[in-house]
Protein backbone atom coordinates (compact mmCIF):
# COMPACT_ATOMS: atom_id res chain seq x y z
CA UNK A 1 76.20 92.40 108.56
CA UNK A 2 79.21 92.60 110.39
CA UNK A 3 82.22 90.19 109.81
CA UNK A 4 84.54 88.67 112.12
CA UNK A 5 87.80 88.22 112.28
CA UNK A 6 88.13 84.04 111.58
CA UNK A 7 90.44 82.86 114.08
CA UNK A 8 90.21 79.64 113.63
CA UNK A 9 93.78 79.86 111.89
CA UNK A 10 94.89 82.98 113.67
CA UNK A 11 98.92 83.08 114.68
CA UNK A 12 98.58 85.06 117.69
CA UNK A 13 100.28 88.61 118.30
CA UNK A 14 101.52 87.15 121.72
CA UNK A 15 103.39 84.15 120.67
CA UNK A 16 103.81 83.78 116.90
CA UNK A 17 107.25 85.84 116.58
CA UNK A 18 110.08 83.71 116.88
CA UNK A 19 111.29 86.34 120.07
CA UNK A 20 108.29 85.37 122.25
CA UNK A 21 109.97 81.98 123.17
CA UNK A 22 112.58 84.01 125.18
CA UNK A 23 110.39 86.08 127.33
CA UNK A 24 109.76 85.36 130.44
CA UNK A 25 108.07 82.13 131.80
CA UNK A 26 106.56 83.03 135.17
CA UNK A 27 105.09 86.47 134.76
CA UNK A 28 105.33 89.09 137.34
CA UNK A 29 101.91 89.54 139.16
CA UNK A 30 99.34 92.04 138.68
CA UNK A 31 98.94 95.38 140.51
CA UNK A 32 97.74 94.04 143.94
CA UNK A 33 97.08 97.64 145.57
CA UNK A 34 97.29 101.32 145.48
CA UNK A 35 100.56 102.55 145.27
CA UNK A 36 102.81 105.53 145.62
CA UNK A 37 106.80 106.26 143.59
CA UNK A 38 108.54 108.72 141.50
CA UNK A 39 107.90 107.42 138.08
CA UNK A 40 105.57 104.94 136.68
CA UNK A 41 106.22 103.93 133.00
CA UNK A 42 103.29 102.49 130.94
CA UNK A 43 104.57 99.46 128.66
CA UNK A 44 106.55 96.79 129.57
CA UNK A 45 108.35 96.73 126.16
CA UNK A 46 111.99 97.86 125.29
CA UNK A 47 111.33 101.52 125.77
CA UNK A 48 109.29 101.55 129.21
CA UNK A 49 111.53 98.80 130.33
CA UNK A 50 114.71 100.82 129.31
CA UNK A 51 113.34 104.01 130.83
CA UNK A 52 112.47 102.61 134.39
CA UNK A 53 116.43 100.99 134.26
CA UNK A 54 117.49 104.25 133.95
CA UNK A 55 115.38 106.29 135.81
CA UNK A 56 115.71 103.61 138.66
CA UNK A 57 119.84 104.53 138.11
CA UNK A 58 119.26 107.78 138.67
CA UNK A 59 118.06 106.93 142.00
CA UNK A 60 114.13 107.10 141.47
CA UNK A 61 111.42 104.48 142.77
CA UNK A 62 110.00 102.82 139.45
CA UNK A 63 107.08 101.03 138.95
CA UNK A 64 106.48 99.67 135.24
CA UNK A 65 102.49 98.48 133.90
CA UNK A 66 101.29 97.04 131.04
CA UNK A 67 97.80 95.46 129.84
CA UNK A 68 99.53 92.75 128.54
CA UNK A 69 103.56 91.69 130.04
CA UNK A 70 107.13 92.37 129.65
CA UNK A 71 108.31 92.26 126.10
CA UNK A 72 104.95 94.40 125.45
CA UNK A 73 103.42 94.46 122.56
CA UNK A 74 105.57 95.86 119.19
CA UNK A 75 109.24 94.49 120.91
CA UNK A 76 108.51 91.24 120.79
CA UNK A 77 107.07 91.37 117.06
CA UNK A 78 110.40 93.41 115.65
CA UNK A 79 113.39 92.49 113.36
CA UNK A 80 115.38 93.51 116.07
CA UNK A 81 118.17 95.34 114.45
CA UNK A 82 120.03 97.78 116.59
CA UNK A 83 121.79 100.10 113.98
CA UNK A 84 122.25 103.67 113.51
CA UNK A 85 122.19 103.50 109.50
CA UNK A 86 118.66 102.79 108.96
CA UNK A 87 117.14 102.67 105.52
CA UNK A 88 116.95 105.56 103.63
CA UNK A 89 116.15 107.46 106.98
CA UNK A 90 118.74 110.63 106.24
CA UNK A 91 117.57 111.73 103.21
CA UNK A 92 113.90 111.35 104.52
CA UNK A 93 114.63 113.60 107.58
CA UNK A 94 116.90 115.93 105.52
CA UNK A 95 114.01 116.45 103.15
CA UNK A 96 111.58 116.71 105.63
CA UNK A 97 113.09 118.65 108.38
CA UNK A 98 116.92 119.81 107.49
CA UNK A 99 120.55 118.56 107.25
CA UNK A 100 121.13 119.96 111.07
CA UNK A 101 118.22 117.71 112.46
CA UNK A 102 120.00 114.63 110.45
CA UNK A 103 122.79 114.81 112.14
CA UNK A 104 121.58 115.32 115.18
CA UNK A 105 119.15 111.81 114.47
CA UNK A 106 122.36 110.37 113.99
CA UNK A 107 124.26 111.26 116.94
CA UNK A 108 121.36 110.43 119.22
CA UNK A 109 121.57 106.72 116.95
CA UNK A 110 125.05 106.23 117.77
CA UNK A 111 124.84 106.67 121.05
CA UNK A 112 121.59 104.62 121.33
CA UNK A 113 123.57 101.67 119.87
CA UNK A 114 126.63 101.95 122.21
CA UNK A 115 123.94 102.18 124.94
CA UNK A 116 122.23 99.25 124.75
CA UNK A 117 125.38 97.01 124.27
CA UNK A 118 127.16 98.29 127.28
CA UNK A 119 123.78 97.80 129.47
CA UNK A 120 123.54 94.52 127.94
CA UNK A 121 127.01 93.66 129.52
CA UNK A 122 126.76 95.46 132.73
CA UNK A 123 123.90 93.49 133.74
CA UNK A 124 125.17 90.49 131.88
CA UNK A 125 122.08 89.94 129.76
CA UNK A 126 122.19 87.13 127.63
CA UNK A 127 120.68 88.27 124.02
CA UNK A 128 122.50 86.74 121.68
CA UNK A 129 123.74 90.08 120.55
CA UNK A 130 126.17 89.52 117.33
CA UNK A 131 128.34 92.19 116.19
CA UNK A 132 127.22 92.90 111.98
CA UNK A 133 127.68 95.99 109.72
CA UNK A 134 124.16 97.11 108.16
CA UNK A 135 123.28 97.69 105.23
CA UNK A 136 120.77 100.03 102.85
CA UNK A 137 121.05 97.89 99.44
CA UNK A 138 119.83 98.25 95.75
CA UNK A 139 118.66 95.37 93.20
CA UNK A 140 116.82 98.14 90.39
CA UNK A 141 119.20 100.78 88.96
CA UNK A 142 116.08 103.58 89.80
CA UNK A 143 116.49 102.90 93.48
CA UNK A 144 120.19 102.73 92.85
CA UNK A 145 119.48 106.57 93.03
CA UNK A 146 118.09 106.16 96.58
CA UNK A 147 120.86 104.15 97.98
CA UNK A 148 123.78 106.60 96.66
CA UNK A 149 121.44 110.19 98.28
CA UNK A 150 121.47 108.44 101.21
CA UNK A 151 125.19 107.45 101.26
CA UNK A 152 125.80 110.92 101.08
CA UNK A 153 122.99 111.87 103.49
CA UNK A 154 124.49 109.59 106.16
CA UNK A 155 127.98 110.89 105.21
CA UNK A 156 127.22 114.34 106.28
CA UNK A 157 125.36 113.44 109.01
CA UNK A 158 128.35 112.48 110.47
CA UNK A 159 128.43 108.24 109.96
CA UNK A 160 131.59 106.43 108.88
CA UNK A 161 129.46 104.80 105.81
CA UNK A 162 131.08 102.98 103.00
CA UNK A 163 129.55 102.74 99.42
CA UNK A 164 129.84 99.09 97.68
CA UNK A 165 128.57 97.56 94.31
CA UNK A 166 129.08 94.12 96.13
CA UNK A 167 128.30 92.12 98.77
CA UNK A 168 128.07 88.86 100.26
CA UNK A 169 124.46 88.77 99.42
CA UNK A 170 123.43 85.81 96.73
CA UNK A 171 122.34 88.16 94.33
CA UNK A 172 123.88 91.30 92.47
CA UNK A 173 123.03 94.75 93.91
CA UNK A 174 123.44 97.96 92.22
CA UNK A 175 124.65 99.66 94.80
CA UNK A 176 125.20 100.00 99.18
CA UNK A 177 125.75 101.67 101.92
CA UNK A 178 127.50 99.72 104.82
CA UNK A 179 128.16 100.94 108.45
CA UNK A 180 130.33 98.90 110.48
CA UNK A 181 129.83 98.16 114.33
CA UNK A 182 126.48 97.59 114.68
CA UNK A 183 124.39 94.26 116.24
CA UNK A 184 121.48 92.25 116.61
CA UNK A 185 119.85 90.07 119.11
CA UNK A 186 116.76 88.33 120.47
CA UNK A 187 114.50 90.94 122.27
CA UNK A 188 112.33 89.02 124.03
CA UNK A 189 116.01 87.74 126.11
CA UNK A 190 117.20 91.43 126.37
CA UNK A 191 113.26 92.36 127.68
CA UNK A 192 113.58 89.49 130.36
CA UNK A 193 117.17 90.49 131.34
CA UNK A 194 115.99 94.33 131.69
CA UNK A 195 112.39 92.92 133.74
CA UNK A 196 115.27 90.50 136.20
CA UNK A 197 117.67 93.60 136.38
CA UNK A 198 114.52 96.03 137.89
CA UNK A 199 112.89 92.86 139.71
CA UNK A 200 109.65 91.99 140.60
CA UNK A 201 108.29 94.56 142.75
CA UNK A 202 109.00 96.82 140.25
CA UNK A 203 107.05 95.68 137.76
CA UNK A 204 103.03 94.90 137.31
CA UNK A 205 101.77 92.61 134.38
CA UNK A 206 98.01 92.05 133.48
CA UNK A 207 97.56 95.73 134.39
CA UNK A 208 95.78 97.88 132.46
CA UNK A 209 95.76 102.05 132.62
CA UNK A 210 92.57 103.95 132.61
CA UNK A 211 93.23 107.36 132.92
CA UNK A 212 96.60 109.16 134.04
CA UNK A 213 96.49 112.71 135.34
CA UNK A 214 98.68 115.75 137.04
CA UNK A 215 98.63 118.81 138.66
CA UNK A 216 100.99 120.75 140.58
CA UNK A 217 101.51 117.70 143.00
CA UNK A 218 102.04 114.93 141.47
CA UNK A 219 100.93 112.89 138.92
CA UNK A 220 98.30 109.87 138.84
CA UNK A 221 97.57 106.76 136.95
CA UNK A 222 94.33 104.99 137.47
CA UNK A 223 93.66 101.55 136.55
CA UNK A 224 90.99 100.22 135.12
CA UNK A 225 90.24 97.90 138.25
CA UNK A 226 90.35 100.85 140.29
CA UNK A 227 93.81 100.99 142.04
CA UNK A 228 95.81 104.38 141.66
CA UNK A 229 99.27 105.06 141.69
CA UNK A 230 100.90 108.08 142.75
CA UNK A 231 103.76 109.81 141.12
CA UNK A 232 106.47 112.31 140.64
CA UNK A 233 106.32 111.29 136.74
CA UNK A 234 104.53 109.56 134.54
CA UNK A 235 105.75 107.80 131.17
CA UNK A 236 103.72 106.69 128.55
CA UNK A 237 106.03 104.29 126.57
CA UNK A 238 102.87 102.14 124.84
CA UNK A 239 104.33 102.43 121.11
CA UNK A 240 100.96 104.73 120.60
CA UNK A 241 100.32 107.16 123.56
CA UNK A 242 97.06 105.60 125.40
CA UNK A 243 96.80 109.30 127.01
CA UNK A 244 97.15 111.85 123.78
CA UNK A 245 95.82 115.26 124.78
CA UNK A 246 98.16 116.76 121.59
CA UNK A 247 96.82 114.47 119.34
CA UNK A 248 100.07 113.21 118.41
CA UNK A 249 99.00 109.98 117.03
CA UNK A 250 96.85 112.07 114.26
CA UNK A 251 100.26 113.42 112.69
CA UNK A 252 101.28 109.85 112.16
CA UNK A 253 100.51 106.54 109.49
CA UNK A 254 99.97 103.27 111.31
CA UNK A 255 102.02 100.31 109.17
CA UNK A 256 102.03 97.52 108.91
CA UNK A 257 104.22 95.12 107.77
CA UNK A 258 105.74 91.09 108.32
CA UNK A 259 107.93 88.92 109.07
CA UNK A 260 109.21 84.98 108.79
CA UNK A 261 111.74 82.80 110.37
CA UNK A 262 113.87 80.56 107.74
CA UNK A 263 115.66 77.28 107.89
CA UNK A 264 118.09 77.23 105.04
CA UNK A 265 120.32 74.80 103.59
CA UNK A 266 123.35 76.19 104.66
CA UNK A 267 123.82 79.92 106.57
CA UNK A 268 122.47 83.03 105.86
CA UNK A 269 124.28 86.19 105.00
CA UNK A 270 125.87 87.67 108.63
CA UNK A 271 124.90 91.22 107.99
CA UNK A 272 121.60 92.66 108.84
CA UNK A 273 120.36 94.29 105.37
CA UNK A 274 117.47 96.60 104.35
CA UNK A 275 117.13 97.51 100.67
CA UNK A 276 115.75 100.59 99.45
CA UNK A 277 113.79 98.82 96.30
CA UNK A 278 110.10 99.36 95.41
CA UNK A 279 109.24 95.96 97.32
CA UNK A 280 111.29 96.61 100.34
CA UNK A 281 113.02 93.25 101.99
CA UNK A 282 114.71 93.10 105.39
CA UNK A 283 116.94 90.27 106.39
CA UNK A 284 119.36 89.42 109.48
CA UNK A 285 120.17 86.34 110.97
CA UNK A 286 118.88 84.81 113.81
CA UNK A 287 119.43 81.54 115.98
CA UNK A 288 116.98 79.26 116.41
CA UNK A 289 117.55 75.97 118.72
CA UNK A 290 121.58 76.13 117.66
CA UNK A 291 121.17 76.74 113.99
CA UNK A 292 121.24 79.81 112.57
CA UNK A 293 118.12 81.30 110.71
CA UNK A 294 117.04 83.68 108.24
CA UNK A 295 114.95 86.41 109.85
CA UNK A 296 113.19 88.05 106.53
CA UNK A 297 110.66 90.78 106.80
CA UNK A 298 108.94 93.45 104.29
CA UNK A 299 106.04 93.46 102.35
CA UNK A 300 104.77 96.26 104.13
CA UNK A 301 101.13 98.70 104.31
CA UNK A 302 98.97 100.99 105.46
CA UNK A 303 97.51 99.40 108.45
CA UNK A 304 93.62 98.04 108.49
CA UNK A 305 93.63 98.72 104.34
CA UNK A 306 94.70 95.23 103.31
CA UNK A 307 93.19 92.15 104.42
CA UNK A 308 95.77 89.59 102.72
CA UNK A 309 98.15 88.95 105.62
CA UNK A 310 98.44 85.01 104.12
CA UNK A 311 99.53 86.59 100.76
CA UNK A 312 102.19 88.94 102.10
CA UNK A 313 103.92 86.07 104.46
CA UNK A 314 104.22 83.41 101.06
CA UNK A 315 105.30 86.66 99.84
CA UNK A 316 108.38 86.98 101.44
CA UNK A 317 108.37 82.92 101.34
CA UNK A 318 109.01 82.93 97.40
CA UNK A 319 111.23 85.36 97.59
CA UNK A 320 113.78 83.93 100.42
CA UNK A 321 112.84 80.45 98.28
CA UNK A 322 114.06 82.36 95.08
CA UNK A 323 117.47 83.41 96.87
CA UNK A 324 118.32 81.07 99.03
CA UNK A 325 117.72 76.91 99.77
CA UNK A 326 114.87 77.35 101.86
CA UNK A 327 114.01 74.03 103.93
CA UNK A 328 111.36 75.58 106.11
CA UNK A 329 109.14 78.38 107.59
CA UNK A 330 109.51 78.71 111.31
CA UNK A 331 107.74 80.97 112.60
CA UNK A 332 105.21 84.18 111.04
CA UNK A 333 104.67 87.29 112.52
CA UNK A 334 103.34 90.85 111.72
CA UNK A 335 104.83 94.08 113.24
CA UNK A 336 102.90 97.45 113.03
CA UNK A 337 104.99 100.96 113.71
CA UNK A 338 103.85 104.10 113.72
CA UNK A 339 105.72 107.13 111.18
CA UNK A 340 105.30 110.48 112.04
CA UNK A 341 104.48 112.90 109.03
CA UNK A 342 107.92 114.71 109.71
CA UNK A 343 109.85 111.07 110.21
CA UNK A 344 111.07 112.61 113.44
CA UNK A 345 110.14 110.40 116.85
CA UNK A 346 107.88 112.36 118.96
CA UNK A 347 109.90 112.07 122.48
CA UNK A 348 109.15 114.51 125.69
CA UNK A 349 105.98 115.92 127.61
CA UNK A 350 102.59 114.19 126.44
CA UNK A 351 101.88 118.23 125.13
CA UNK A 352 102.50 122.25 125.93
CA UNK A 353 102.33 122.32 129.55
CA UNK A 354 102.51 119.35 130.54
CA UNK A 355 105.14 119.02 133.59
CA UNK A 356 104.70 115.49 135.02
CA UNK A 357 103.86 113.57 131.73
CA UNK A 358 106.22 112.23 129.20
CA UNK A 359 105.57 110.10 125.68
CA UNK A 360 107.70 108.49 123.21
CA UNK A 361 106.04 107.56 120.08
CA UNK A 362 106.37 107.30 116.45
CA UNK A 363 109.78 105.61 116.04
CA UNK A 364 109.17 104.99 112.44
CA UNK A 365 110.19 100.83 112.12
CA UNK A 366 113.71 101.56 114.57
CA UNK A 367 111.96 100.80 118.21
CA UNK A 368 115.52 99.61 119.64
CA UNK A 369 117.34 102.48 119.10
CA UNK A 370 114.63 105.17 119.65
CA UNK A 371 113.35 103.46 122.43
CA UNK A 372 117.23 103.80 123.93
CA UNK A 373 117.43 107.46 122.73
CA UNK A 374 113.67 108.42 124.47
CA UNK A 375 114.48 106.69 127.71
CA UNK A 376 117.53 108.48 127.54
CA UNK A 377 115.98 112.05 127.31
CA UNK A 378 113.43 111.46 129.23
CA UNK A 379 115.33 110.01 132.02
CA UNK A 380 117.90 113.13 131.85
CA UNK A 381 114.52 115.60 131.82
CA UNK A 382 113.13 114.37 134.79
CA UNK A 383 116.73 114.49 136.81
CA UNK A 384 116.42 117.95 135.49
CA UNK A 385 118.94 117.66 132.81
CA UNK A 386 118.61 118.67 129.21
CA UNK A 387 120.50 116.27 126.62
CA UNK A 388 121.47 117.67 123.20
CA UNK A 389 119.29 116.26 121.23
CA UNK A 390 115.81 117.20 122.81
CA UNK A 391 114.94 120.15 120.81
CA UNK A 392 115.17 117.77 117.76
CA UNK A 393 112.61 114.75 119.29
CA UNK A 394 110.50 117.57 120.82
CA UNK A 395 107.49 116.06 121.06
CA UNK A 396 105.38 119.21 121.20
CA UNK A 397 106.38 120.43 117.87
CA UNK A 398 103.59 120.95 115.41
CA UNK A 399 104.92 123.02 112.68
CA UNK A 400 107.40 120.28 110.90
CA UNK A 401 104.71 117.59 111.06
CA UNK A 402 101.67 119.87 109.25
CA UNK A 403 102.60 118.96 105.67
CA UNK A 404 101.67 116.44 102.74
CA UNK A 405 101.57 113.64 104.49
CA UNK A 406 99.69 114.74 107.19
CA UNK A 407 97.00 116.01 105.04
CA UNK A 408 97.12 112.05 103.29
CA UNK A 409 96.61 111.08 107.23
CA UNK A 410 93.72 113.52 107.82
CA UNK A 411 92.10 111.91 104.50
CA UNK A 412 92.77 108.71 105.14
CA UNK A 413 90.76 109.05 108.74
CA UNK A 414 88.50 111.03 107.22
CA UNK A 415 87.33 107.97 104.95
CA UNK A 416 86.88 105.36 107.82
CA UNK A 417 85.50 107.60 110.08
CA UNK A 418 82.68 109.03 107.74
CA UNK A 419 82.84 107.63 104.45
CA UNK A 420 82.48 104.09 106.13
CA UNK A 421 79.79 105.27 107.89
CA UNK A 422 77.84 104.11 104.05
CA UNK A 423 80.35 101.74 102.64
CA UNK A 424 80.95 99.78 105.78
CA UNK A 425 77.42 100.03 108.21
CA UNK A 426 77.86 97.82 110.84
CA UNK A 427 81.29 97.61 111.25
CA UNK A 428 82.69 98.27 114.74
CA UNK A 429 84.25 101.57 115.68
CA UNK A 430 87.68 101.75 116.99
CA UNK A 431 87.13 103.04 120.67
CA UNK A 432 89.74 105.97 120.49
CA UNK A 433 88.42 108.00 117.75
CA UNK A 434 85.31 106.00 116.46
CA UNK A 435 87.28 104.88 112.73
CA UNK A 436 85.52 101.77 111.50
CA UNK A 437 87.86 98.71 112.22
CA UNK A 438 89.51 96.09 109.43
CA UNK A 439 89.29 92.61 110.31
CA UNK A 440 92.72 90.69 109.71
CA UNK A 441 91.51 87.06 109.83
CA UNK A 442 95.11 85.79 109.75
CA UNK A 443 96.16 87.66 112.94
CA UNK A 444 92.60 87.29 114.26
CA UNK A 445 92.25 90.80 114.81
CA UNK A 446 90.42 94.35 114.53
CA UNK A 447 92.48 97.39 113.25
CA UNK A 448 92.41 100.65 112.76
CA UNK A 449 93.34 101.79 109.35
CA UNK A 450 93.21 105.71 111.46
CA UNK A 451 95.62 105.40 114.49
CA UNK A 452 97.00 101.73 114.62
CA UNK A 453 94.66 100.35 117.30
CA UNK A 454 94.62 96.69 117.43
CA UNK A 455 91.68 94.53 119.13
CA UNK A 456 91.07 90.96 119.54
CA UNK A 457 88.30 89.11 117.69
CA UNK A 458 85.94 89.22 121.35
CA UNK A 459 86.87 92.96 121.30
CA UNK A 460 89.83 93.83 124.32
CA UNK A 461 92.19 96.24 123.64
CA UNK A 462 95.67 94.82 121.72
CA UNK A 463 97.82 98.18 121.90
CA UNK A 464 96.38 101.65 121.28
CA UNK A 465 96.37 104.54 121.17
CA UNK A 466 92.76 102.82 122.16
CA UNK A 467 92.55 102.02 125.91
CA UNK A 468 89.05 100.64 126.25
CA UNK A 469 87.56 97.13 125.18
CA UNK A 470 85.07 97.10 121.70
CA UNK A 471 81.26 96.50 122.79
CA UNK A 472 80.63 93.79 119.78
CA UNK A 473 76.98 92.92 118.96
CA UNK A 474 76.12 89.58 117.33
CA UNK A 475 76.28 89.46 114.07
């Protein structure tokens, strides 16, 4: 017999991040007819919102949809660090691809950063953004090891890092890497300022894509009411591509992974930290009504292939408890990313041939500057212009992303597609590539443990790459 997901003490997707409060309160209206511009971008989150911005700069009519509203779906439910240092990200792309396509991740980084804080004050979007070095740190002498490779992986990719065996942290590290000049802020604000900056005609909420096509014409997206819009371009900026002709969500692991909102007795540390441990743990502050918070996240996994959401948020609750005077919890969320086998985001045309249609996916846990650098390139594409760093995001590449880990991925979809087929009868199958679904009763939802679909409990479509509603029977 099929379960469902118990909602009756679900924290829902839309509202449960501490972010959601500063997104906007009258929503834009829903597509009202057919329409005709030069691009429409799919998601309403920081990447769609960033690429219509700059694609309306470059003199283009813009028209931005999503199923759901601005702030989208994985912006609003991120730690929100904008930083160019990012984990042990470096080494990982050094190992995977080479030392060349490191540096050029971290050039296309740096600029992201600068990006988004000079857009911020052109269009004087209040964000709180707070200037803070970042850090990769190290509690356990093994991933000591970790932290000092990717000091030196950072160093040659061209970042002014600094290595320290101290910090202001309340607890001794072995060793970390810090990289000055980098911020934070709230993006549900920097979403609204983006959504005010384009306006509302440009924008449709409550509007959800059902097919999007091209030929040598144009390009068009259908909804699934019926309307169509006509295009020059079309982006698909919905974290997972809804529209995914290359299978590029197949070369990637959906993860999942959470985060709480602290009151402490006194502040927390002013740098935004990641450590590079076994148990990873994020933290950053935040402000919250005119106090500062802690903003801790971690206690990550495979999505769909762990139903003890509770568990991992008084996870991370004993552990800010055991290093700092907690008072209270705030607020609990869950964000789920998508990694690409290579570590590489997949940003460019939707696959080999494709002229009109553009996706940027797979940002690997960094959404704010990746969703900078793939508006960025794909802006500069469509004007005709090639940026420096597009043979590195190519999002047509295949050879990189064929390795280990996307031989895991194949198994892993090869167990909840047929395996479950006998462990799991009855369960309901995820509508993009039939994978049985997880219930998450604490998030009230259906995942996919394949792709990263997400579904409410009465079955409509969270994010995809999944674009049409669950048929649930009674249970």
């Amino acid at each position: 017999m099929t379960r469902t997901p118990d909602t009756s003490r679900a924290h829902d997707w839309a509202t449960s991040s501490l972010w959601a409060r500063s997104l906007p309160s009258e929503t834009y209206r829903s597509l009202q007819s057919d329409a005709s511009v030069d691009v429409v971008v799919i998601g309403a989150g920081i990447t769609g919102l960033l690429t219509a911005l700059l694609a309306a700069d470059n003199g283009a009519e813009v028209l931005v949809v999503d199923r759901h509203g601005v702030g989208g779906v994985a912006t609003r439910n991120t730690t929100a660090k904008v930083s160019a240092l990012q984990g042990t990200m470096y080494r990982t792309i050094g190992d995977h691809r080479n030392a060349e396509v490191a540096a050029a991740y971290a050039d296309a980084q740096v600029h992201a950063v600068d990006g988004i804080r000079q857009l911020a004050g052109r269009n004087g979007i209040d964000c709180q953004l707070t200037d803070a070095p970042a850090y990769t740190y190290a509690t356990e002498v093994s991933s000591a090891k970790d932290a000092r490779a990717e000091f030196e992986a950072a160093q040659a990719a061209g970042l002014p890092v600094e290595w320290l065996t101290t910090t202001e942290l309340p607890f001794p590290v072995e060793g970390a890497v810090r990289l000055d000049g980098q911020f934070h802020f709230d993006p549900g604000a920097f979403c609204a300022g983006l959504a005010a900056a384009l306006g509302p005609s440009r924008i449709a909420e409550r509007t959800a894509i059902a097919a999007v096509d091209e030929d040598k014409r144009g390009a068009t997206v259908v909804t699934d009411d019926g309307r169509r819009v006509t295009a020059g371009h079309v982006v698909v900026a919905t974290q997972s591509p809804i529209v995914d002709p290359a299978l590029i969500a197949n070369r990637c692991a959906p993860m999942q992974s959470y985060c709480l909102a602290a009151r402490l007795n006194g502040s927390p540390p002013a740098g935004m930290y990641l450590s590079c441990d076994e148990s990873v743990r994020s933290l950053r502050p935040a402000m919250l009504d005119g106090q500062q918070v802690a903003v801790v996240g971690g206690a990550g996994h495979h999505m769909g292939e762990d139903d003890a959401t509770p568990d991992r948020w008084q996870t991370l609750a004993d552990w800010t408890a055991g290093h700092f005077d907690l008072v209270e919890v705030t607020h609990r969320w869950a964000t789920h990313d998508l990694v690409p086998t290579d570590h590489v985001p997949f940003i460019g045309r939707l696959a080999p041939g494709a002229e009109r249609r553009w996706v940027a996916t797979g940002f690997s846990k960094w959404g704010m500057t990746n969703g900078y650098v793939a508006a960025h390139l794909i802006t500069e594409a469509i004007a005709g212009r090639q940026a420096q760093w597009a043979g590195v995001f190519d999002s047509t590449r295949i050879a990189s992303t064929i390795n280990l880990e996307f031989a895991s991925a194949g198994k892993t979809a090869v167990k909840h597609l047929v395996g479950s087929r006998i462990t799991r009868r009855g369960a309901p199958r995820c509508t993009h590539q039939g994978c049985a679904l997880s219930p998450d009763d604490a998030l009230g939802t259906w995942d996919c443990p394949c792709h990263g679909s997400r579904f409410t409990a009465d079955g409509e479509v969270i994010q995809g790459p999944a674009s049409t509603p669950l048929e649930l029977r009674d249970s």
